[in-house]
Protein backbone atom coordinates (compact mmCIF):
# COMPACT_ATOMS: atom_id res chain seq x y z
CA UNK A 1 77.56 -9.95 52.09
CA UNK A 2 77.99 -5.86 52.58
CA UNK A 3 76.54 -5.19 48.79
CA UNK A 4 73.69 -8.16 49.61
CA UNK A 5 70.83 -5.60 50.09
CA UNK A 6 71.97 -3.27 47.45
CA UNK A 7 72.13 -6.25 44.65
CA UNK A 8 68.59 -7.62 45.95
CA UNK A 9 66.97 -3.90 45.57
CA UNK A 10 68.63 -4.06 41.72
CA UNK A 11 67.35 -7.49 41.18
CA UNK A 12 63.61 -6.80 42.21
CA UNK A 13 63.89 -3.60 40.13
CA UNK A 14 64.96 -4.88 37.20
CA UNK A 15 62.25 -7.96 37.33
CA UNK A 16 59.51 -5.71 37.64
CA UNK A 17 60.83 -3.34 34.90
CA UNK A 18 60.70 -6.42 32.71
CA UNK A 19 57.63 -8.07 34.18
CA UNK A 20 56.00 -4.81 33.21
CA UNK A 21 57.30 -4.88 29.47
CA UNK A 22 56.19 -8.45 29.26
CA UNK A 23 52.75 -7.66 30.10
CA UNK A 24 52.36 -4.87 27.68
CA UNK A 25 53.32 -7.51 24.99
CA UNK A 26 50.60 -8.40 22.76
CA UNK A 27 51.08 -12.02 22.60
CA UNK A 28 51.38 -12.66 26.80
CA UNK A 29 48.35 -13.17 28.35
CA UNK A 30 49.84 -12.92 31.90
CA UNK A 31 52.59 -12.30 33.85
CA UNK A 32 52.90 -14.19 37.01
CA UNK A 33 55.10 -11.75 39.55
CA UNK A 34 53.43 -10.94 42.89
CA UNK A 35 54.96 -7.59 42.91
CA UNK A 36 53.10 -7.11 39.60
CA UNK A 37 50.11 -5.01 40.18
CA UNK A 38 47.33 -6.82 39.05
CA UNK A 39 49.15 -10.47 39.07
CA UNK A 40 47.52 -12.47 41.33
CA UNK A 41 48.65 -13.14 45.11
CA UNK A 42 49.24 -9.07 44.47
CA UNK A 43 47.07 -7.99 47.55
CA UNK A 44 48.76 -10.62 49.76
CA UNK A 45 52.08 -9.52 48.77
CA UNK A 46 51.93 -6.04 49.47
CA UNK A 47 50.27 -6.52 52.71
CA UNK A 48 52.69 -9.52 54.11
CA UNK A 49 56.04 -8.46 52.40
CA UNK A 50 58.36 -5.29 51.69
CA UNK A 51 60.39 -7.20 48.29
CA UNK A 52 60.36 -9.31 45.76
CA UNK A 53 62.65 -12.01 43.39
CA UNK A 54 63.68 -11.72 40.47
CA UNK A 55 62.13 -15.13 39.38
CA UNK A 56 58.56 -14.93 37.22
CA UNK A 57 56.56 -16.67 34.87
CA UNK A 58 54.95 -15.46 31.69
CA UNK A 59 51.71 -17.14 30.17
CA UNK A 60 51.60 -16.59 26.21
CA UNK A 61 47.88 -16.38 24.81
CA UNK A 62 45.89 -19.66 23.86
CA UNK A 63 46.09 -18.80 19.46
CA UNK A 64 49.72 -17.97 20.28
CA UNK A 65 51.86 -20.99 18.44
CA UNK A 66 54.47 -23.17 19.61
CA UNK A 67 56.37 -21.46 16.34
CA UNK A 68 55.71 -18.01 18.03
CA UNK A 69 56.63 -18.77 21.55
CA UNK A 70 60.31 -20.78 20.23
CA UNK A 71 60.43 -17.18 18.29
CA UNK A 72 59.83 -15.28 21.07
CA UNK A 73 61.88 -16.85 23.18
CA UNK A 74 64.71 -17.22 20.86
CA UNK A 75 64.30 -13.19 20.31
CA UNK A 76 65.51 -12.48 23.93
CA UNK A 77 68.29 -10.92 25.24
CA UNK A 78 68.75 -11.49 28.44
CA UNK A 79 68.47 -15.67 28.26
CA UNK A 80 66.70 -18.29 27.15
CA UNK A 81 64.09 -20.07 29.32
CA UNK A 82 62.31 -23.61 29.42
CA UNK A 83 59.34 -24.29 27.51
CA UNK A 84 57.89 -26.42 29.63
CA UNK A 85 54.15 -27.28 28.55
CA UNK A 86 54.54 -25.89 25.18
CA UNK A 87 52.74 -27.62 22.28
């Protein structure tokens, strides 16, 4: 419990450092992650809280196919995630 706050501070971090990658990627159309400027509940999130999670969701563009996404996916490091809603 003594190293809680400092793991939480590297755990928002880190999500937003990817959150921002992801949304720079041509084939996402949207990153959902309230600390994410421009991600939507934004506004309310800076005004009600003073963190964030490490938990988001990522929106791949309509002509993107369920080939590309599995590829994606697949590509990353860090782990692999549900497809839920693909195809």
């Amino acid at each position: 419990m003594r190293t809680m706050a400092v793991r939480l501070q590297h755990i928002e971090a880190s999500a937003l450092q990817i959150a921002r990658w992801l949304a720079a990627r041509p084939e996402i159309d949207l990153v959902l992650h309230p600390a994410l400027e421009g991600s939507p509940g934004h506004k309310l999130w800076k005004r009600d809280l003073t963190g964030s999670a490490g938990v988001f969701s990522i929106v791949f563009k309509p002509q993107a196919t369920k080939a590309e996404v599995f590829a994606f996916v697949d590509g990353l490091e860090c782990s692999k995630s549900a497809t839920a809603g693909v195809g």
